[in-house]
N, C-alpha and C. Protein backbone atom coordinates (compact mmCIF):
# COMPACT_ATOMS: atom_id res chain seq x y z
N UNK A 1 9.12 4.61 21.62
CA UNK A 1 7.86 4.96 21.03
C UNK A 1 6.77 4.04 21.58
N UNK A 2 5.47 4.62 21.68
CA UNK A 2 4.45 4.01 22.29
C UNK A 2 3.76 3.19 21.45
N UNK A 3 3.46 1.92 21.50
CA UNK A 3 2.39 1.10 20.87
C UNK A 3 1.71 1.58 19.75
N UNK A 4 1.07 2.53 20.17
CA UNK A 4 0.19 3.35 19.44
C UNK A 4 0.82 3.79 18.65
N UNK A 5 1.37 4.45 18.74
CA UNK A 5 2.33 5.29 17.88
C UNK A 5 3.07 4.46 16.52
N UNK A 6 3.29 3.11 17.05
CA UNK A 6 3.79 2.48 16.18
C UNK A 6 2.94 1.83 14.88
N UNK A 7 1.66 1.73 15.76
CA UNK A 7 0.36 1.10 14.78
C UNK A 7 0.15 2.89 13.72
N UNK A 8 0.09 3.86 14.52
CA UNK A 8 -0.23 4.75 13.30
C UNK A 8 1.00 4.83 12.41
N UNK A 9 1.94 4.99 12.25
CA UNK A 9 3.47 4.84 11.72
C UNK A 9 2.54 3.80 10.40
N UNK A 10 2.66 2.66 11.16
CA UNK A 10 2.37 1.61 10.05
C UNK A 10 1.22 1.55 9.38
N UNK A 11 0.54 2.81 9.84
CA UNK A 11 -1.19 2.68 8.59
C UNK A 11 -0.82 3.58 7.57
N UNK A 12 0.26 4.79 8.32
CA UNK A 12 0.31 5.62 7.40
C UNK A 12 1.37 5.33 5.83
N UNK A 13 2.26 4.25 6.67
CA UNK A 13 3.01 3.43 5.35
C UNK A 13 1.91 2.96 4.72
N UNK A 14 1.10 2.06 5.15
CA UNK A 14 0.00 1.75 4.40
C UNK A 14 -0.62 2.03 3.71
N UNK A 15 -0.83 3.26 3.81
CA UNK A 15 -1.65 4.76 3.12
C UNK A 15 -0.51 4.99 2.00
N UNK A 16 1.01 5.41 2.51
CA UNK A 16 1.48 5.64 1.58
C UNK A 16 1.97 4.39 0.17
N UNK A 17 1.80 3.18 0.73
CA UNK A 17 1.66 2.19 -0.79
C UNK A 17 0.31 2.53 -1.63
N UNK A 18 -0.75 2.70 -0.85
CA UNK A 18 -1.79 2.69 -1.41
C UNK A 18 -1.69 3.87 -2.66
N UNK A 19 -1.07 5.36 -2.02
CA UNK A 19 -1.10 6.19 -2.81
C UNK A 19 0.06 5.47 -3.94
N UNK A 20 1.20 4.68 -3.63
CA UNK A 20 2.05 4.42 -4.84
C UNK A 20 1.47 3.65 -6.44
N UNK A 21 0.63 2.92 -5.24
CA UNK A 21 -0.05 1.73 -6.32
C UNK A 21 -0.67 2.55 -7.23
N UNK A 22 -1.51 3.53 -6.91
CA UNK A 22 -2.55 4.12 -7.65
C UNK A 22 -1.65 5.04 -8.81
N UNK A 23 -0.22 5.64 -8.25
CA UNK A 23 0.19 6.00 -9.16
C UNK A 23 0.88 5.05 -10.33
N UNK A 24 1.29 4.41 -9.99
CA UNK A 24 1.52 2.79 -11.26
C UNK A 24 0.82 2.25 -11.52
N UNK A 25 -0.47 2.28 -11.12
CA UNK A 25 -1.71 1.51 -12.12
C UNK A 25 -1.85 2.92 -13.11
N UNK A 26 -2.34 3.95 -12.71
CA UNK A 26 -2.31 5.04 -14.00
C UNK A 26 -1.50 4.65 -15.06
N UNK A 27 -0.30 4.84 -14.38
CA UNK A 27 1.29 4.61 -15.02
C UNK A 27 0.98 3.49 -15.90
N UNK A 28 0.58 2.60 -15.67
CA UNK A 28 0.94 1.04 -16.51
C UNK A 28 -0.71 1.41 -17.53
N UNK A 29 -1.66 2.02 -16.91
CA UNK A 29 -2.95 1.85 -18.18
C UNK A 29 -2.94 2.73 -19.31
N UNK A 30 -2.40 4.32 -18.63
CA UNK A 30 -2.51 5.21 -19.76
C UNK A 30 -1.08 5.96 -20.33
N UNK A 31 -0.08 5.97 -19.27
CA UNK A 31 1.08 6.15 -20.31
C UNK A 31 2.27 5.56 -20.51
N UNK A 32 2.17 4.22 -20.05
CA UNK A 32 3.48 2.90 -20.30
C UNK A 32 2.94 2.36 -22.04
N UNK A 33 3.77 2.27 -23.18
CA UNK A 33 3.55 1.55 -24.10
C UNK A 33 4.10 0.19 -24.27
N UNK A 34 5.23 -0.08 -23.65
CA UNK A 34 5.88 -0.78 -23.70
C UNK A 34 5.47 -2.34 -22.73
N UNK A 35 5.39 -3.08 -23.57
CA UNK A 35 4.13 -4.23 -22.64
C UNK A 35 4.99 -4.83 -21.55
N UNK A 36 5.96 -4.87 -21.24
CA UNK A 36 6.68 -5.98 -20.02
C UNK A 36 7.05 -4.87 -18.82
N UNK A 37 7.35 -3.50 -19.20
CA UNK A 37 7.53 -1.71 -18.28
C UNK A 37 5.67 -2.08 -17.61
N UNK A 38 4.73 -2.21 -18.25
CA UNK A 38 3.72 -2.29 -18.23
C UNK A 38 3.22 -3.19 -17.23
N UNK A 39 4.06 -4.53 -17.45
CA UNK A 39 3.44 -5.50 -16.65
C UNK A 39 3.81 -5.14 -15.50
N UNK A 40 5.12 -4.95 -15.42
CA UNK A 40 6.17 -5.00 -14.19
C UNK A 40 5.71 -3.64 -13.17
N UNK A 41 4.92 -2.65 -13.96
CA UNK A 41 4.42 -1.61 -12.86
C UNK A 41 2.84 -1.89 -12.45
N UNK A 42 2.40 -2.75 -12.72
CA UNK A 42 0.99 -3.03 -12.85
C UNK A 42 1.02 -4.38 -11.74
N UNK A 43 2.10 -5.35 -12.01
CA UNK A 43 2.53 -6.17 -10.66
C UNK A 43 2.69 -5.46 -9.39
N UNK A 44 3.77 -4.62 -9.72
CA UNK A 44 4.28 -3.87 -8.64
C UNK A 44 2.90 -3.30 -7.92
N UNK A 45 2.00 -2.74 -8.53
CA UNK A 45 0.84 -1.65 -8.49
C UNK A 45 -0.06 -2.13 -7.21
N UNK A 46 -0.08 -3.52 -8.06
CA UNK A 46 -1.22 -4.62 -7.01
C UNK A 46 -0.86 -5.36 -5.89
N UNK A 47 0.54 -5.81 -6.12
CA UNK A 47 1.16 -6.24 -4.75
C UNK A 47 1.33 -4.92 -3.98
N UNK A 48 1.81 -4.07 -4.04
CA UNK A 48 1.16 -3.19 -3.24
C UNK A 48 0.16 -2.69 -2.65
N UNK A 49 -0.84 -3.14 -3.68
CA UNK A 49 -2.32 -2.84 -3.00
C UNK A 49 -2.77 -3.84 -2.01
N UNK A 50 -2.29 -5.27 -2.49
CA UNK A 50 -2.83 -6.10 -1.42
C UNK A 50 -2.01 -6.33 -0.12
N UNK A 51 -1.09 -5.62 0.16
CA UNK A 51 0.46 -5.08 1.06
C UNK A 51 -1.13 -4.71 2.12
N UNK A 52 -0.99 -3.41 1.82
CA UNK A 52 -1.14 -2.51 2.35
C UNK A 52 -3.11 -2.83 2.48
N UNK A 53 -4.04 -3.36 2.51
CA UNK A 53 -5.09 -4.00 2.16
C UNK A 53 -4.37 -4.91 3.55
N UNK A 54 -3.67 -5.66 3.58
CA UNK A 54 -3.60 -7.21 4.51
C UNK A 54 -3.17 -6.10 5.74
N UNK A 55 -1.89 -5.15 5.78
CA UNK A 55 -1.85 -4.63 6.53
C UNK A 55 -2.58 -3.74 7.19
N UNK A 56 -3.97 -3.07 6.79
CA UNK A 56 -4.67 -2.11 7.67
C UNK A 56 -5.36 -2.85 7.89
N UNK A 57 -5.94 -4.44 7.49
CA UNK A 57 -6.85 -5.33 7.96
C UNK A 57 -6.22 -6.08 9.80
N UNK A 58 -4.90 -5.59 9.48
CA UNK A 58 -4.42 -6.20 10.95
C UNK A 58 -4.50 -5.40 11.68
N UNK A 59 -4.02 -3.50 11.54
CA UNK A 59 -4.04 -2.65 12.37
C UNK A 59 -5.78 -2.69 12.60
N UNK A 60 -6.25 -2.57 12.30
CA UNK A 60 -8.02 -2.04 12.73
C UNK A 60 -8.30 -3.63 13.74
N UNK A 61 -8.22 -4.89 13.16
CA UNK A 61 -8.15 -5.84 13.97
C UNK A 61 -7.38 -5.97 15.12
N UNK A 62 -6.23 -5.64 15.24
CA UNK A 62 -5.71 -5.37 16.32
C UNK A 62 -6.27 -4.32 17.41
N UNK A 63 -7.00 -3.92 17.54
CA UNK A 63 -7.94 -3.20 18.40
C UNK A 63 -7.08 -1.95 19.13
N UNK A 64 -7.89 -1.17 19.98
CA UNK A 64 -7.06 -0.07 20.44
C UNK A 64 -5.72 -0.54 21.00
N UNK A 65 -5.02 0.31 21.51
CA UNK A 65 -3.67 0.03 22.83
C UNK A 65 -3.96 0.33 23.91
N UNK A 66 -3.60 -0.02 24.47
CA UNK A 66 -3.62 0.47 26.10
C UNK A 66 -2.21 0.95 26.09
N UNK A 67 -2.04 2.18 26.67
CA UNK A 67 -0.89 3.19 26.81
C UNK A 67 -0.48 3.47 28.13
């Protein structure tokens, strides 16, 4: 696989935490009652966000490929 190829691979993981997080922050604000289910998807939620946040800050910094 080409360079390139590998940087889009890895934005689109990126993309896909982003979409996870957003579904466990819902998850943990409006229908978790249980306060520690709560914490533990709301951790999960944000370390994911800042995952995937550190990682597209490297792909875009990492500049084009040469192929």
């Amino acid at each position: 696989m080409s360079p390139a190829m590998v940087k889009m691979w890895i934005s689109i993981s990126s993309m896909g935490f982003m979409f996870v997080s957003i579904i466990l922050i819902y998850l943990s604000r409006y229908k978790l009652k249980n306060r520690i289910i709560k914490f533990i998807s709301a951790f999960i939620a944000y370390s994911l966000l800042i995952i995937s946040g550190i990682i597209i800050f490297l792909v875009v910094m990492g500049g084009p490929t040469a192929d």
